[in-house]
N, C-alpha and C. Protein backbone atom coordinates (compact mmCIF):
# COMPACT_ATOMS: atom_id res chain seq x y z
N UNK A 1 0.55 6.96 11.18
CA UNK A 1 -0.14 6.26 10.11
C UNK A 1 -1.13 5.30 10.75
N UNK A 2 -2.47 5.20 9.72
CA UNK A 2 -3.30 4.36 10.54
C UNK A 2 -4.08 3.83 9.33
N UNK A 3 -4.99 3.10 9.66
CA UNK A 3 -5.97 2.40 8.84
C UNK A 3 -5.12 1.89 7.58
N UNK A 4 -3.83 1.51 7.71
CA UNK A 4 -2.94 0.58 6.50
C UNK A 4 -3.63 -0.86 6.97
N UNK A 5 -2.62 -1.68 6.09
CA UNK A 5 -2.61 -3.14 5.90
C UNK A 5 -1.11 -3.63 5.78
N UNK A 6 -0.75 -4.34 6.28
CA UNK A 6 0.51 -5.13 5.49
C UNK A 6 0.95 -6.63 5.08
N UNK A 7 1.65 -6.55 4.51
CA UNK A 7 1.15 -8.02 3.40
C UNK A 7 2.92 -8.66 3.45
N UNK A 8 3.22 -9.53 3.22
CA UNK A 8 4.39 -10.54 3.02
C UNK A 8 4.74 -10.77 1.69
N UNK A 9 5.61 -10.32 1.23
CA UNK A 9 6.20 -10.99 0.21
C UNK A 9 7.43 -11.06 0.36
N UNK A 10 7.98 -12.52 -0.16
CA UNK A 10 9.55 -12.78 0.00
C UNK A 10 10.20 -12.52 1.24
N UNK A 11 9.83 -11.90 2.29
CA UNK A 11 10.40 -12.24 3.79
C UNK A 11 10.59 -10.16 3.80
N UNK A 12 9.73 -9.20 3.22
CA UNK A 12 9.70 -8.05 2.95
C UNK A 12 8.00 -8.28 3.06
N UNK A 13 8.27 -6.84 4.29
CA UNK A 13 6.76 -6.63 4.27
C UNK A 13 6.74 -5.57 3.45
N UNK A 14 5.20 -4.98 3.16
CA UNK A 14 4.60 -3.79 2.17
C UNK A 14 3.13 -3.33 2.90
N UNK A 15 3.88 -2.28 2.74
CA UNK A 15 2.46 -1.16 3.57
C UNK A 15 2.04 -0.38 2.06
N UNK A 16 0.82 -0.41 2.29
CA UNK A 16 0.19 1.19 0.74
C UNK A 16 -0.47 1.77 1.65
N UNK A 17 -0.40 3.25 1.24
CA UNK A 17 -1.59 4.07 1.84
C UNK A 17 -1.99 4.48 3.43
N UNK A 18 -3.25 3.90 3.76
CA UNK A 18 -3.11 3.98 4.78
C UNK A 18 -3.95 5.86 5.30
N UNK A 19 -4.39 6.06 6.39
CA UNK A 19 -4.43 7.46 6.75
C UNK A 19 -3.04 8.05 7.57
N UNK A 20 -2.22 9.57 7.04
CA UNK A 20 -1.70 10.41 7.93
C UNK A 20 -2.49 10.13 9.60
N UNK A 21 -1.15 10.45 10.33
CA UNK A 21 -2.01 10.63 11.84
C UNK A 21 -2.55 9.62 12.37
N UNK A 22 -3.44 9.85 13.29
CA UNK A 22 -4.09 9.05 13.99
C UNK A 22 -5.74 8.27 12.91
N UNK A 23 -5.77 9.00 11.94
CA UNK A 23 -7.25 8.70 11.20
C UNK A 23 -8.15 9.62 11.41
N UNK A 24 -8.24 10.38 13.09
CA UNK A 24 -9.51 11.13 13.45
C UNK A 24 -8.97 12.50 12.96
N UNK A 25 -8.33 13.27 13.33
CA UNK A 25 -8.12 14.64 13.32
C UNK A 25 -6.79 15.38 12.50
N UNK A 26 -7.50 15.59 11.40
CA UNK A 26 -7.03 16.48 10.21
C UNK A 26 -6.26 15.76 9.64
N UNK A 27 -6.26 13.83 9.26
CA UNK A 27 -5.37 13.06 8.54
C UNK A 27 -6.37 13.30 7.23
N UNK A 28 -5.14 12.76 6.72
CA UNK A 28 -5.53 12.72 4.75
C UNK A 28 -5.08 11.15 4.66
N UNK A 29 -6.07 10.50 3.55
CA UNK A 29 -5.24 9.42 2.65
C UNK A 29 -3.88 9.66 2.75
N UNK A 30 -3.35 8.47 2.45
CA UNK A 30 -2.02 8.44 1.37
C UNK A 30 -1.96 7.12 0.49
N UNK A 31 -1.17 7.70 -0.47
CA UNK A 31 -1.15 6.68 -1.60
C UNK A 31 0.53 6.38 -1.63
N UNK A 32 1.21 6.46 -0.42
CA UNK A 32 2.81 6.01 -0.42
C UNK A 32 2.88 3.86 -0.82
N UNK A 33 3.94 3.66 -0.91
CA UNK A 33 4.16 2.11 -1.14
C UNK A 33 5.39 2.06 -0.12
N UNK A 34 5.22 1.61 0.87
CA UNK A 34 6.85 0.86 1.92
C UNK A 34 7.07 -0.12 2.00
N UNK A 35 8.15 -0.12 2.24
CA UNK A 35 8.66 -2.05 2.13
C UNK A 35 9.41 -1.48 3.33
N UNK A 36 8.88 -2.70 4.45
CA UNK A 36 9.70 -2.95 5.86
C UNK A 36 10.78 -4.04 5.44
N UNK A 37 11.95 -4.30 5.63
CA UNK A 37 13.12 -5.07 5.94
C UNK A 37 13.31 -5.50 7.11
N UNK A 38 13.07 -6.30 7.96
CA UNK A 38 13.08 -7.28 9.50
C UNK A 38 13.94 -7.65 9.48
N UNK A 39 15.39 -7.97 8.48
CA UNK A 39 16.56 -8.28 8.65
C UNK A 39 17.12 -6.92 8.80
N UNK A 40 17.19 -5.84 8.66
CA UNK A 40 18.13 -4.40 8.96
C UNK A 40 16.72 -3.78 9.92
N UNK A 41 16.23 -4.33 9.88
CA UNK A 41 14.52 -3.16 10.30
C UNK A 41 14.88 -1.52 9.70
N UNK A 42 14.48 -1.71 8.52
CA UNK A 42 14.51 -0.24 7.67
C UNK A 42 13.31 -0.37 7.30
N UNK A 43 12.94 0.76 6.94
CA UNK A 43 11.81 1.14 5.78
C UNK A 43 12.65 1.94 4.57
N UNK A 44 11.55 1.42 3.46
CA UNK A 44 12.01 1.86 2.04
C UNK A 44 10.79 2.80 1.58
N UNK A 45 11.02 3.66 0.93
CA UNK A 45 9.95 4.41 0.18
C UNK A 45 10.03 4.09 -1.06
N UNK A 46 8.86 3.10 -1.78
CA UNK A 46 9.15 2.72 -3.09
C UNK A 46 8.56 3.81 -4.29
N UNK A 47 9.59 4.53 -4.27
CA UNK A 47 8.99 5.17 -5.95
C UNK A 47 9.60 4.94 -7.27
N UNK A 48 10.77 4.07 -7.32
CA UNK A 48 11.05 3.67 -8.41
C UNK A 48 10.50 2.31 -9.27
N UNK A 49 8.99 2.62 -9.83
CA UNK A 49 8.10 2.15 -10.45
C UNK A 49 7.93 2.09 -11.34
N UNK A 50 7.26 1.12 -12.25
CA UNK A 50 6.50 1.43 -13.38
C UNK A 50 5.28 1.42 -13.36
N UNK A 51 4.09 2.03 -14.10
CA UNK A 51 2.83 1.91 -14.45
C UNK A 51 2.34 3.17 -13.25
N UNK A 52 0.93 3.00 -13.20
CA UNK A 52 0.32 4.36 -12.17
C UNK A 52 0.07 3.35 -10.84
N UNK A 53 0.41 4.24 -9.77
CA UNK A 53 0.13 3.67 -8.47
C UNK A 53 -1.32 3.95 -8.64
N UNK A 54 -2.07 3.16 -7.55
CA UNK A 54 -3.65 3.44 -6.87
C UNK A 54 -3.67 5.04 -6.25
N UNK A 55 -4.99 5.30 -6.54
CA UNK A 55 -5.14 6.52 -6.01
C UNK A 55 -5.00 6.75 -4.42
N UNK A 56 -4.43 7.58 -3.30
CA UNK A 56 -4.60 7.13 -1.95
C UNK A 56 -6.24 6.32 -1.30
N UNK A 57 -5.56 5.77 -0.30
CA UNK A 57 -6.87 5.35 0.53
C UNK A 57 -6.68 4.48 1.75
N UNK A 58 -7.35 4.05 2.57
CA UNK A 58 -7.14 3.82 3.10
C UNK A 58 -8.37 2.47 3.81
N UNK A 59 -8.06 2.07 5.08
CA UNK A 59 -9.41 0.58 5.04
C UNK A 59 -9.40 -0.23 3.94
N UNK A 60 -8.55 -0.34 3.04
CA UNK A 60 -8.25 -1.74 2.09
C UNK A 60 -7.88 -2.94 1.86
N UNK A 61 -8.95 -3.56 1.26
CA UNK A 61 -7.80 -5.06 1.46
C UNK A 61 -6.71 -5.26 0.55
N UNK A 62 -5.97 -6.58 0.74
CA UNK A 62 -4.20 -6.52 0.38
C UNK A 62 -4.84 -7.61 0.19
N UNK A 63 -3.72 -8.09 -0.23
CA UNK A 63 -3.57 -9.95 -0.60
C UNK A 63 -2.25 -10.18 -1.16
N UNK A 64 -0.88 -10.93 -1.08
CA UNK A 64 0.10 -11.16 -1.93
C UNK A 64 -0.26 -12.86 -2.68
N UNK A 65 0.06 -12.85 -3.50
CA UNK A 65 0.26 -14.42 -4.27
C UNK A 65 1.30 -14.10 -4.90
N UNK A 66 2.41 -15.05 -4.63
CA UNK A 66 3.61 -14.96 -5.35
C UNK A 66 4.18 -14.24 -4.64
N UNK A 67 4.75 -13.28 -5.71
CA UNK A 67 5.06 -11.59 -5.60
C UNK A 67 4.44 -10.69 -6.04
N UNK A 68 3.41 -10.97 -6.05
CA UNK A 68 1.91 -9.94 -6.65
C UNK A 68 1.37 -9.48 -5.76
N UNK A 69 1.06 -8.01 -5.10
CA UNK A 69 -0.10 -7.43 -3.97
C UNK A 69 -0.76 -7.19 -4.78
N UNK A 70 -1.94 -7.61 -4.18
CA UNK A 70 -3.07 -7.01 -4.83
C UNK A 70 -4.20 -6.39 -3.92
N UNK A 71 -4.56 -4.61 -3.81
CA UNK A 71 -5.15 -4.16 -3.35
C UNK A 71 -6.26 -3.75 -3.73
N UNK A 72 -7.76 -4.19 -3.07
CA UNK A 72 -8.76 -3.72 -3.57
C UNK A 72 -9.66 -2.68 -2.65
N UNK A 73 -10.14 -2.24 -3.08
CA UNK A 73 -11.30 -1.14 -2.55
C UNK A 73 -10.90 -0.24 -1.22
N UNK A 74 -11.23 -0.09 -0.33
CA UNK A 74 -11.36 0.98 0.68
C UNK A 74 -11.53 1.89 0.72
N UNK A 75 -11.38 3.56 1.05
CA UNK A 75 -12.05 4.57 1.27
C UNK A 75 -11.00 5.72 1.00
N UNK A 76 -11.65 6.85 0.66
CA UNK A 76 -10.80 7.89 -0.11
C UNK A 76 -11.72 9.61 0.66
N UNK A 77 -11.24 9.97 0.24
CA UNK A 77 -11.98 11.48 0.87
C UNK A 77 -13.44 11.57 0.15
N UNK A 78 -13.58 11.15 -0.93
CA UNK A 78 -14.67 10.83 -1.50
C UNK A 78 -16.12 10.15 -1.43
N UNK A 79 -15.39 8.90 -0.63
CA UNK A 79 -16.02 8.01 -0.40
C UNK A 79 -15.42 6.56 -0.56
N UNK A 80 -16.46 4.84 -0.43
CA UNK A 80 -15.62 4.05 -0.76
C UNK A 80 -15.45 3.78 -2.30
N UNK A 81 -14.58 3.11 -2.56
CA UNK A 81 -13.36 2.59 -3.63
C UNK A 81 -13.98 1.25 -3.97
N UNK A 82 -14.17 0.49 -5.22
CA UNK A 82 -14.00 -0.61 -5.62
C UNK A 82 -13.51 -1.51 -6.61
N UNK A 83 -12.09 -0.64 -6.58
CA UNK A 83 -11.27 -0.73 -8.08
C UNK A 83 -10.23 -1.81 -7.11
N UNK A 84 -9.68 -2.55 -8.45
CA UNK A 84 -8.45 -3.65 -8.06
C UNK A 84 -6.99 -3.28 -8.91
N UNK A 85 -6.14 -2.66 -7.93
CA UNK A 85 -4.66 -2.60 -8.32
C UNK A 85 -3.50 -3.71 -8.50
N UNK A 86 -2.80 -4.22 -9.19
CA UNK A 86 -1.56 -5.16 -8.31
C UNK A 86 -0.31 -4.63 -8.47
N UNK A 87 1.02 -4.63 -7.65
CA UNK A 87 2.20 -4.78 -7.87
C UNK A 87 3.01 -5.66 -7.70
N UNK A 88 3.64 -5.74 -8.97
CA UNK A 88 4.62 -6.95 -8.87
C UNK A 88 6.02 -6.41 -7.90
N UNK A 89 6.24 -6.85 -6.29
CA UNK A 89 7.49 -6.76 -6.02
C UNK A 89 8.94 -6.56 -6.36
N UNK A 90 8.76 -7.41 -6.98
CA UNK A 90 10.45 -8.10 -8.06
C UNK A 90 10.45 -6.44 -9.37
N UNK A 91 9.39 -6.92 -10.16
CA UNK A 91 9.49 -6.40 -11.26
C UNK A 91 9.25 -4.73 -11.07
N UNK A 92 8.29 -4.23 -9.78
CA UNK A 92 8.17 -2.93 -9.18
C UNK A 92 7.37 -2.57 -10.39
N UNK A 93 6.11 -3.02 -11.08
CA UNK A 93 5.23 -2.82 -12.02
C UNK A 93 4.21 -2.45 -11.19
N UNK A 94 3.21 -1.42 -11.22
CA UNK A 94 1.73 -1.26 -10.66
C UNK A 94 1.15 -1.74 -11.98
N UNK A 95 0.07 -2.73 -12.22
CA UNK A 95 -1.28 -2.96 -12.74
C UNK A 95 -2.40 -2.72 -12.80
């Protein structure tokens, strides 16, 4: 995985997206949500959600306030992105 971000909330990090692979050769977007744990060092695959996740991408910015990420823009197979997503941690809502 490459070209992610990760962000802090509540003492739980959160990765979105991000490119498969190295970025250069034959990676795709992804539009996954992980939560790292530094007290067990696990990763979680979050799909028990509500609302629509962001479409994949990758080169985005993050931001948490609170327990809110909020990811905006970066790049898709398409081209770049300039839409704004949030998820609430706690509540596991996409916006």
């Amino acid at each position: 995985r490459s070209h992610m971000k990760m962000v802090n909330v509540g003492g739980m990090l959160y990765v979105f997206g991000g490119m498969s692979g190295d970025g250069l050769n034959s990676s795709e977007a992804l539009a996954d949500l992980l939560q790292f744990d530094p007290g067990t060092r696990s990763w979680l695959n979050i799909t028990n959600y509500t609302g629509q996740a962001p479409p994949a991408r990758y080169s985005y910015g993050i931001a948490a306030i609170g327990t809110v990420i909020y990811i905006f823009g970066g790049r898709n197979s398409t081209g770049l992105l300039d839409d704004l997503h949030s998820f609430d941690a706690v509540a596991r809502i996409w916006t």
